[in-house]
C-alpha atoms as a PDB file:
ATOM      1  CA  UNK A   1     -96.005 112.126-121.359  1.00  0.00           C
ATOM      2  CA  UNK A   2     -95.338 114.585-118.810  1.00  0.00           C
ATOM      3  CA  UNK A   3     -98.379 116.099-116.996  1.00  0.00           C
ATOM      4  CA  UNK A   4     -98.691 119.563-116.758  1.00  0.00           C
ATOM      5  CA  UNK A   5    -101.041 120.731-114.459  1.00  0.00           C
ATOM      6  CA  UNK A   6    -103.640 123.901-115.601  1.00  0.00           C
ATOM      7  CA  UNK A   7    -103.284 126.940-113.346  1.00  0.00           C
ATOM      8  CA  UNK A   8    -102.816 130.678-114.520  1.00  0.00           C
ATOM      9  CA  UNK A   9     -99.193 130.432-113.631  1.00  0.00           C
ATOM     10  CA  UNK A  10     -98.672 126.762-116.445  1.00  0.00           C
ATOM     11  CA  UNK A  11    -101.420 128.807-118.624  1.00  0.00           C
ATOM     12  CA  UNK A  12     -99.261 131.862-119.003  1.00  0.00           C
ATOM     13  CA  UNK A  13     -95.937 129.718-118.973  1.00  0.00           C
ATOM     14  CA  UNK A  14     -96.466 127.734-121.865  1.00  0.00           C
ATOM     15  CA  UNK A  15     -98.715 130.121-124.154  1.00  0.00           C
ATOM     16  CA  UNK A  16     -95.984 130.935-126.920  1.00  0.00           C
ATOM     17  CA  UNK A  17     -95.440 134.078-128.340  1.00  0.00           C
ATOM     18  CA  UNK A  18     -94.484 132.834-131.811  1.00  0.00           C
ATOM     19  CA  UNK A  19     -94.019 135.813-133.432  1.00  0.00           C
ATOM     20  CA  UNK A  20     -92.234 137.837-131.149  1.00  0.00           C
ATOM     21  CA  UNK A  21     -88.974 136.463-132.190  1.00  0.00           C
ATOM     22  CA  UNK A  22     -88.630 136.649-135.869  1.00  0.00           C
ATOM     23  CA  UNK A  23     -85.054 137.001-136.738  1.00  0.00           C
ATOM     24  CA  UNK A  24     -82.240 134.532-137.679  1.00  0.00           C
ATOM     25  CA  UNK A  25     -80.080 135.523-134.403  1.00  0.00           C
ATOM     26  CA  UNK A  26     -83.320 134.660-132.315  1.00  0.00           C
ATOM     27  CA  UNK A  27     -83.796 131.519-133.910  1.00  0.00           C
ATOM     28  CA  UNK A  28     -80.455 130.495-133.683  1.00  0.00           C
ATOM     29  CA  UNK A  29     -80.087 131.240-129.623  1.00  0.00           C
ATOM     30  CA  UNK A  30     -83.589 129.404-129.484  1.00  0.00           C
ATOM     31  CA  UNK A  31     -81.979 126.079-130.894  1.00  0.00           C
ATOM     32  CA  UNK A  32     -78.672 126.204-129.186  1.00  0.00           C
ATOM     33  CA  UNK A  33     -80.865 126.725-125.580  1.00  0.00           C
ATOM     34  CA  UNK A  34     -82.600 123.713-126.748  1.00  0.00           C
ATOM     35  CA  UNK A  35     -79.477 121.685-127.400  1.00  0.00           C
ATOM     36  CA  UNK A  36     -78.416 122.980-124.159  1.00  0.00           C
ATOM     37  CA  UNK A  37     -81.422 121.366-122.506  1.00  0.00           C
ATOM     38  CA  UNK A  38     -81.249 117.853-123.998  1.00  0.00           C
ATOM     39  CA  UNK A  39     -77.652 117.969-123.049  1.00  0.00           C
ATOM     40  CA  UNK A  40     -77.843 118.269-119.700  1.00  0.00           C
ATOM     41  CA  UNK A  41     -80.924 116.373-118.924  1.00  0.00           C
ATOM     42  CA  UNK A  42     -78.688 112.964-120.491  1.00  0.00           C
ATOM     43  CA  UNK A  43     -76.305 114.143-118.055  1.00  0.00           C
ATOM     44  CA  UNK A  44     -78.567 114.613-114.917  1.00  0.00           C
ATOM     45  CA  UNK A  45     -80.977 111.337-116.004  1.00  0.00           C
ATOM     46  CA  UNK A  46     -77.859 109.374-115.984  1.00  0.00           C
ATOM     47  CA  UNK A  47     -79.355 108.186-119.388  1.00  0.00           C
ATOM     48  CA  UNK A  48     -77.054 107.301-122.312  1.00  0.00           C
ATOM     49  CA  UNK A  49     -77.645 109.952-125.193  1.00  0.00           C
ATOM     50  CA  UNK A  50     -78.759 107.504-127.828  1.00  0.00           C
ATOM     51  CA  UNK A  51     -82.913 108.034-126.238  1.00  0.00           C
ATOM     52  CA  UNK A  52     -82.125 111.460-127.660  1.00  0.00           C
ATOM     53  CA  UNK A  53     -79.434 111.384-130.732  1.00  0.00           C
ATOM     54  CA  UNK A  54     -81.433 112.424-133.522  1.00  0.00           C
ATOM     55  CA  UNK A  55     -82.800 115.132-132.249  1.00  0.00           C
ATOM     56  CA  UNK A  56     -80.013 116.601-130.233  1.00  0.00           C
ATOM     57  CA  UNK A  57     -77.820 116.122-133.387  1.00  0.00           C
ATOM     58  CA  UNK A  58     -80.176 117.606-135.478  1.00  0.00           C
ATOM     59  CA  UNK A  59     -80.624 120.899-133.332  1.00  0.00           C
ATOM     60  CA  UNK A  60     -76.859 121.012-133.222  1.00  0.00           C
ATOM     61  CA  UNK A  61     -76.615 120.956-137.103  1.00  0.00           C
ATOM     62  CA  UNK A  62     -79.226 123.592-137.517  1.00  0.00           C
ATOM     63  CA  UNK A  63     -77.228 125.617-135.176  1.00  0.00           C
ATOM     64  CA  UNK A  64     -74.414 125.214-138.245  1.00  0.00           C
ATOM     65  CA  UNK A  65     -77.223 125.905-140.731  1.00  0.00           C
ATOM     66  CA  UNK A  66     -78.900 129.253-139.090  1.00  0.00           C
ATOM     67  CA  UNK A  67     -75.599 130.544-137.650  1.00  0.00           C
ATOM     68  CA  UNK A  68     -74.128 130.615-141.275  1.00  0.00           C
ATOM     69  CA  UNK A  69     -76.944 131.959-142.846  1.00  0.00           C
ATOM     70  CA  UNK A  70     -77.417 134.462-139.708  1.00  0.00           C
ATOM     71  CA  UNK A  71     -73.942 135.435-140.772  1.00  0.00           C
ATOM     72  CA  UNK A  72     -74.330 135.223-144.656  1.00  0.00           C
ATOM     73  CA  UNK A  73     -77.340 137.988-144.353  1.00  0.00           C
ATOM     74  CA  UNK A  74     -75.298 140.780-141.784  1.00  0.00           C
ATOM     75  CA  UNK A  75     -71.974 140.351-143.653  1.00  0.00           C
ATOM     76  CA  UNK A  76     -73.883 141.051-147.020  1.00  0.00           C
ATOM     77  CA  UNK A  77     -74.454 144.539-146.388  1.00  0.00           C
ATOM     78  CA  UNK A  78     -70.644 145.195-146.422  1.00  0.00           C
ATOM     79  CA  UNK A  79     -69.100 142.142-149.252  1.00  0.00           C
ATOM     80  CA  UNK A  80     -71.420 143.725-151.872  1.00  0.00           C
ATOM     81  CA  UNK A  81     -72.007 140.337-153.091  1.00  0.00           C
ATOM     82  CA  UNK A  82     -75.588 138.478-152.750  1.00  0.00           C
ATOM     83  CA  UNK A  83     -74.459 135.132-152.694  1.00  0.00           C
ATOM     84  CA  UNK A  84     -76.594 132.703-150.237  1.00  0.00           C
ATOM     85  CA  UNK A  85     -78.585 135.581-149.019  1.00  0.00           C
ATOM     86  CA  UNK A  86     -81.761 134.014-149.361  1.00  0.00           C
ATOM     87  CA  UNK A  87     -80.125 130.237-149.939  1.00  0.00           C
ATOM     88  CA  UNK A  88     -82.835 127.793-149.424  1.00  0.00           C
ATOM     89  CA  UNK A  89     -80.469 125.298-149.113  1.00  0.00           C
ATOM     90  CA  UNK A  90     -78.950 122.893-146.160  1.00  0.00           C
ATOM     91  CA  UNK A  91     -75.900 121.871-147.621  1.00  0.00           C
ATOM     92  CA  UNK A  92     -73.095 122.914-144.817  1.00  0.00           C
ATOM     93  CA  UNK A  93     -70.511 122.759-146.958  1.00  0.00           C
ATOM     94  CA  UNK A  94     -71.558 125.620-149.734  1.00  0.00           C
ATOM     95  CA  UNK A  95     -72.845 128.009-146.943  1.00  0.00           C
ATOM     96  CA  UNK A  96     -69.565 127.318-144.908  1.00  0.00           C
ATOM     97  CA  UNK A  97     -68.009 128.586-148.004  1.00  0.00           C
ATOM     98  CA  UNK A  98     -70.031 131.533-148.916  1.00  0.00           C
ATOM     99  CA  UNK A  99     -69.916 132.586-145.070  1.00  0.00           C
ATOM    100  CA  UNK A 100     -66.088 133.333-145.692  1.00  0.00           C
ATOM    101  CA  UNK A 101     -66.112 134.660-148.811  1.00  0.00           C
ATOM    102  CA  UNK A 102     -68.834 137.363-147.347  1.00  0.00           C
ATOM    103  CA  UNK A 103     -65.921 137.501-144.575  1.00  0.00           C
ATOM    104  CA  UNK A 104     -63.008 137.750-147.235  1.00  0.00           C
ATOM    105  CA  UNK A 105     -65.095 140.524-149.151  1.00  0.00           C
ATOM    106  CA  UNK A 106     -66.292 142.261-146.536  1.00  0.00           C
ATOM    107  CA  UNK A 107     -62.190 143.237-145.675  1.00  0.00           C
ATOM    108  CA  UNK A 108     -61.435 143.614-149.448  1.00  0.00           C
ATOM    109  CA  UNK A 109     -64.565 146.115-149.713  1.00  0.00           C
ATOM    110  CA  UNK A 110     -63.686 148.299-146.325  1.00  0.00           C
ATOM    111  CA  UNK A 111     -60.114 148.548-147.824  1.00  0.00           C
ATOM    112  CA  UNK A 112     -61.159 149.579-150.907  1.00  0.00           C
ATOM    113  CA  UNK A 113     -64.514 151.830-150.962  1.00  0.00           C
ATOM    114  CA  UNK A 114     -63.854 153.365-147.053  1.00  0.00           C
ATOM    115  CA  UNK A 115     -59.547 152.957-146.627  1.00  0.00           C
ATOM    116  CA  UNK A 116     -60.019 150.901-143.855  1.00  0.00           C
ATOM    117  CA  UNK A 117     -57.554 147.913-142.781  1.00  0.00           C
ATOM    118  CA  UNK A 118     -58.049 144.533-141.044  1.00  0.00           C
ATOM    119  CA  UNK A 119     -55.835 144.358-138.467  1.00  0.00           C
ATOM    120  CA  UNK A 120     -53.843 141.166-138.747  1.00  0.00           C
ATOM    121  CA  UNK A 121     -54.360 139.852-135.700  1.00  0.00           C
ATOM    122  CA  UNK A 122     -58.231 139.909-136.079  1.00  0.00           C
ATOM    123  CA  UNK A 123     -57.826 138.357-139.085  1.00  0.00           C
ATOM    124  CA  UNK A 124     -55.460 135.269-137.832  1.00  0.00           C
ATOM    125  CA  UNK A 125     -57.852 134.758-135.030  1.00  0.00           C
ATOM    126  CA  UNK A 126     -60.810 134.410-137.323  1.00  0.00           C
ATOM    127  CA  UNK A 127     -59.000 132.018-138.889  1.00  0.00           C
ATOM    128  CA  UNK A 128     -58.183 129.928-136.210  1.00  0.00           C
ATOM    129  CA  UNK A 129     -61.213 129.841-134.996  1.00  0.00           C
ATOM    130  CA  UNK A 130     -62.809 128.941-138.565  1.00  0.00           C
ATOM    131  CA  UNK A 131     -60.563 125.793-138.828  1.00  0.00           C
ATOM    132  CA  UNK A 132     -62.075 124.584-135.528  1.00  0.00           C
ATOM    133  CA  UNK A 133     -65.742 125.115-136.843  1.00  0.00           C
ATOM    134  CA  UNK A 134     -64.880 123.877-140.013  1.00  0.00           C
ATOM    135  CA  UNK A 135     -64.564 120.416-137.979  1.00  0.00           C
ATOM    136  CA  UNK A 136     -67.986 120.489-137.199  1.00  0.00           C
ATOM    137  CA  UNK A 137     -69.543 121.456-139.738  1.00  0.00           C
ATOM    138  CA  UNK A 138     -67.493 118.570-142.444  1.00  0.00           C
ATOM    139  CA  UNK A 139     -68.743 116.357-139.773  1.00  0.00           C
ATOM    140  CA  UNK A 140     -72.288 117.408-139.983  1.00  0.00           C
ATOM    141  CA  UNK A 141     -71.577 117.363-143.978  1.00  0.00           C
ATOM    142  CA  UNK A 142     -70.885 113.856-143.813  1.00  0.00           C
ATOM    143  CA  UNK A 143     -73.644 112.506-142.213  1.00  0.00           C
ATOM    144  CA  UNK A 144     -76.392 114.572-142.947  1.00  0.00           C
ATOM    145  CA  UNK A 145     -75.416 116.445-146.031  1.00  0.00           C
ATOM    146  CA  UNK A 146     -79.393 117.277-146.736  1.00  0.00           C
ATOM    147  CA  UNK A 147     -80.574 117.552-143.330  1.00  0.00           C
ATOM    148  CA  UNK A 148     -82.458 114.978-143.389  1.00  0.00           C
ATOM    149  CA  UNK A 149     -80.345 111.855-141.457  1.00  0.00           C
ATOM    150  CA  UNK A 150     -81.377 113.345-138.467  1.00  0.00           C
ATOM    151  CA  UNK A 151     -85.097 113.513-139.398  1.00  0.00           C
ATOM    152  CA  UNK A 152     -85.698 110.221-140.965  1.00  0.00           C
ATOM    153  CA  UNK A 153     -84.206 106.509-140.744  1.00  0.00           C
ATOM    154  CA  UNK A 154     -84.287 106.246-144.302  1.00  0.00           C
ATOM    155  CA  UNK A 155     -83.202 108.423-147.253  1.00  0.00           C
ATOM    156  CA  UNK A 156     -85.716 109.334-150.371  1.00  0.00           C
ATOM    157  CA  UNK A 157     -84.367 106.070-152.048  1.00  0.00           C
ATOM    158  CA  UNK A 158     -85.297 104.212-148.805  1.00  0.00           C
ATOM    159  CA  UNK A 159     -81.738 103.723-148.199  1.00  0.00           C
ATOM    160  CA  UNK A 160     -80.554 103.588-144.272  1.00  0.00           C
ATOM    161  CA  UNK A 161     -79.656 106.884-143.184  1.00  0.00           C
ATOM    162  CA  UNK A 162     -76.624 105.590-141.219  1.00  0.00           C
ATOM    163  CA  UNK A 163     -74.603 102.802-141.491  1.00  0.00           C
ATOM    164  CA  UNK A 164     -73.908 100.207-139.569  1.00  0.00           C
ATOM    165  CA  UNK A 165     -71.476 100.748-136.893  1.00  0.00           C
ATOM    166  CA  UNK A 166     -71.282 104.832-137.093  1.00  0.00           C
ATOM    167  CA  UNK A 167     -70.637 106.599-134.239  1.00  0.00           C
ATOM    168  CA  UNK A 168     -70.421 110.171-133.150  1.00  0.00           C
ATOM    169  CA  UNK A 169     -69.384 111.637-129.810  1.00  0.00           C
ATOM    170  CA  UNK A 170     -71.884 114.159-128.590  1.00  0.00           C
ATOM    171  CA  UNK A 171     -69.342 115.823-126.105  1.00  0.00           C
ATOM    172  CA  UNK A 172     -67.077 116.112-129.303  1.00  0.00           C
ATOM    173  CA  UNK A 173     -70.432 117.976-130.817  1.00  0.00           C
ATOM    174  CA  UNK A 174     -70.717 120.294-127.873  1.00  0.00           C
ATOM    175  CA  UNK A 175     -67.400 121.522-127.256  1.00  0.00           C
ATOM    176  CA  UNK A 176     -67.543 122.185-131.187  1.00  0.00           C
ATOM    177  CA  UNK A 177     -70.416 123.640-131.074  1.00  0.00           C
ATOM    178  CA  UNK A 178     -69.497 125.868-128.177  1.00  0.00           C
ATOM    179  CA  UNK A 179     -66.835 127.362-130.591  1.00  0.00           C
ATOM    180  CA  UNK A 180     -69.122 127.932-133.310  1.00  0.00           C
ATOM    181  CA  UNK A 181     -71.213 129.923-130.844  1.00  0.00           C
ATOM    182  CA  UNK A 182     -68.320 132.137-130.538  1.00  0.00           C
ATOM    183  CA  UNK A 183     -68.050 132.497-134.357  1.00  0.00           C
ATOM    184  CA  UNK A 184     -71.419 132.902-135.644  1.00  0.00           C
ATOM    185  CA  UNK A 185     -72.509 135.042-132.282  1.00  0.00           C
ATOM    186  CA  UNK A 186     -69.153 137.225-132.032  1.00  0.00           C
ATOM    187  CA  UNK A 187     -68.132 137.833-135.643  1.00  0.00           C
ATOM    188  CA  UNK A 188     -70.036 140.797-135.706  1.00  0.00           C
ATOM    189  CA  UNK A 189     -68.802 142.190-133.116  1.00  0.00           C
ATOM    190  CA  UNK A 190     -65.511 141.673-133.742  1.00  0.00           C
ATOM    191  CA  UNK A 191     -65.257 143.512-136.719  1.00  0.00           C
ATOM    192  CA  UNK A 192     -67.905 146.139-135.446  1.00  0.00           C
ATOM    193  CA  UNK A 193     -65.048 148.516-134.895  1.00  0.00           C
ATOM    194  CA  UNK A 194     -64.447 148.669-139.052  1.00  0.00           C
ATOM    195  CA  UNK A 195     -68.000 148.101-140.389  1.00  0.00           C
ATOM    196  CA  UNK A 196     -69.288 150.848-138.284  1.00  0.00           C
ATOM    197  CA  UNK A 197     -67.020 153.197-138.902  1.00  0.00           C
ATOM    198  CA  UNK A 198     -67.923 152.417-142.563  1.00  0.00           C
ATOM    199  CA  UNK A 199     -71.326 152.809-141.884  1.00  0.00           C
ATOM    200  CA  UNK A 200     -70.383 156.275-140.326  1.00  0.00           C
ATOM    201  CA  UNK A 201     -68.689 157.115-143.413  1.00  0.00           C
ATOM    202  CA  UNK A 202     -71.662 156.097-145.245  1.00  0.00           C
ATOM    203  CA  UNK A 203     -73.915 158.018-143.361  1.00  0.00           C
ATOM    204  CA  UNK A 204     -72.004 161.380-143.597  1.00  0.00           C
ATOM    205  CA  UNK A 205     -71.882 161.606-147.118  1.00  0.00           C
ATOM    206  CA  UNK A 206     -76.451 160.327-146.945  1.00  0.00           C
ATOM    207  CA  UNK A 207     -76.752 163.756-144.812  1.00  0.00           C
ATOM    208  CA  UNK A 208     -74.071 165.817-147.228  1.00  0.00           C
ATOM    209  CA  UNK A 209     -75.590 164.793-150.052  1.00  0.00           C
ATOM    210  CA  UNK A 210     -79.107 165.872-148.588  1.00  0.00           C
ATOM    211  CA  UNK A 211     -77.893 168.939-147.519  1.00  0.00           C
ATOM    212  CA  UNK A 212     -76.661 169.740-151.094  1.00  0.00           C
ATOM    213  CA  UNK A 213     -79.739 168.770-152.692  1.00  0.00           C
ATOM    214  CA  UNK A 214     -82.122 170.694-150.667  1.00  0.00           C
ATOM    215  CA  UNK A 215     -79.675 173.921-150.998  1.00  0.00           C
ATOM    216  CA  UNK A 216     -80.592 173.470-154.541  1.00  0.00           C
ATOM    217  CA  UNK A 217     -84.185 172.800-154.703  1.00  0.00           C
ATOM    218  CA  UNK A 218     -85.575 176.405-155.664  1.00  0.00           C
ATOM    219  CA  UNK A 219     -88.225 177.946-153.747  1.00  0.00           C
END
C-alpha cells in the first residue's frame, strides 16, 4: 500500500467532493482520466499491463457504456424517441444501436419539424468515425457482453470468464478509445450549429405564444 502522509495539504487533497460532479459527461471524463493514469504508469513502471488488465479494460469499457448513454440522454431531446434513456442495461451492442438511431432521428426530426438540413459532409464524417468506434465497442461486446468479465474470474454459472489463450492489445484499446472520445465528447458539438438553431426556433414561438396569451388574459 502506498503511504500517504497526514498534513493539511494530503487532508484537503484527497477529501472527495462526491457530489459535486453528478452528470453523465463528468463521469465519463472521470473514467477516461483514470484509464489515462493506469496507462501511463505501465508505461513509466516498465511493468507489463497484465498487473493491471482487468481494471484498465474495465474503465475503458465503461467509457463505451457512459459515453453512449451520455449521448443517448442529449440526443433525446431532439429524436423525439425515448429509447435507452434511462437503459439500465450494459449490453454495448443495443446502446451502440440506439445511440445512432437517436443520431439518425435527430436529422430526420430537424428536417422535418424546423426545415433544417444535415450537411453531407457532417454526416459522412460521423459515419466514419462510427465504424472506427464500432470496433471497439464489438470488441468489448465480445468479451464482456454483461460487464462483468472484467469484474469477476468467473461468470454466474461459475464458468471462466476468459478462455484460454485470449488476448487483447491494450494500445489497440487506447488508440480506439481515443476515437471514441472524439465521438461521444464532440458529437454535440458538431451538430450544435442545427440543434440550436432548433432550439432558437423553439424558443421564439415559447415567448410568441406567451405574448399572445397574456394579450388575452382580461384584466
Amino acid at each position: 500500500m502506498t503511504q500517504i502522509e497526514r498534513n493539511k495539504r494530503t487532508e484537503h487533497q484527497f477529501n472527495a467532493f462526491i457530489d459535486y460532479y453528478l452528470s453523465f459527461p463528468s463521469y465519463l471524463g472521470s473514467y477516461k482520466k483514470s484509464f489515462d493514469i493506469l496507462l501511463k504508469d505501465v508505461l513509466v513502471t516498465n511493468s507489463h499491463v497484465d498487473y493491471i488488465a482487468y481494471p484498465i479494460l474495465f474503465l475503458a469499457r465503461h467509457c463505451m457504456e457512459l459515453g453512449l448513454k451520455t449521448n443517448i440522454r442529449y440526443f433525446a431531446k431532439y429524436s423525439d424517441k425515448d429509447d435507452y434513456v434511462k437503459a439500465g442495461t450494459h449490453d454495448l451492442e443495443n446502446l451502440f444501436r440506439a445511440f445512432k438511431m437517436h443520431i439518425d432521428k435527430t436529422f430526420e426530426t430537424l428536417k422535418a419539424k424546423y426545415g433544417i438540413e444535415i450537411e453531407k459532409e457532417d454526416k459522412k464524417s460521423f459515419k466514419e468515425l462510427c465504424n472506427e468506434v464500432e470496433k471497439l465497442n464489438s470488441t468489448f461486446h465480445l468479451l464482456d457482453k454483461n460487464s462483468d468479465a472484467f469484474r469477476y474470474p468467473v461468470d454466474k454459472e461459475q464458468n471462466p470468464s476468459f478462455k484460454t489463450g485470449e488476448r487483447i492489445n491494450v494500445i489497440d484499446v487506447a488508440e480506439l478509445l481515443e476515437k471514441s472520445m472524439t465521438l461521444f465528447v464532440h458529437t454535440a458539438d458538431v451538430f450544435a450549429k442545427y440543434t440550436d438553431y432548433a432550439d432558437e426556433i423553439e424558443s421564439y414561438y415559447e415567448e410568441l405564444m406567451r405574448e399572445q396569451y397574456e394579450q388575452n388574459i382580461p384584466y
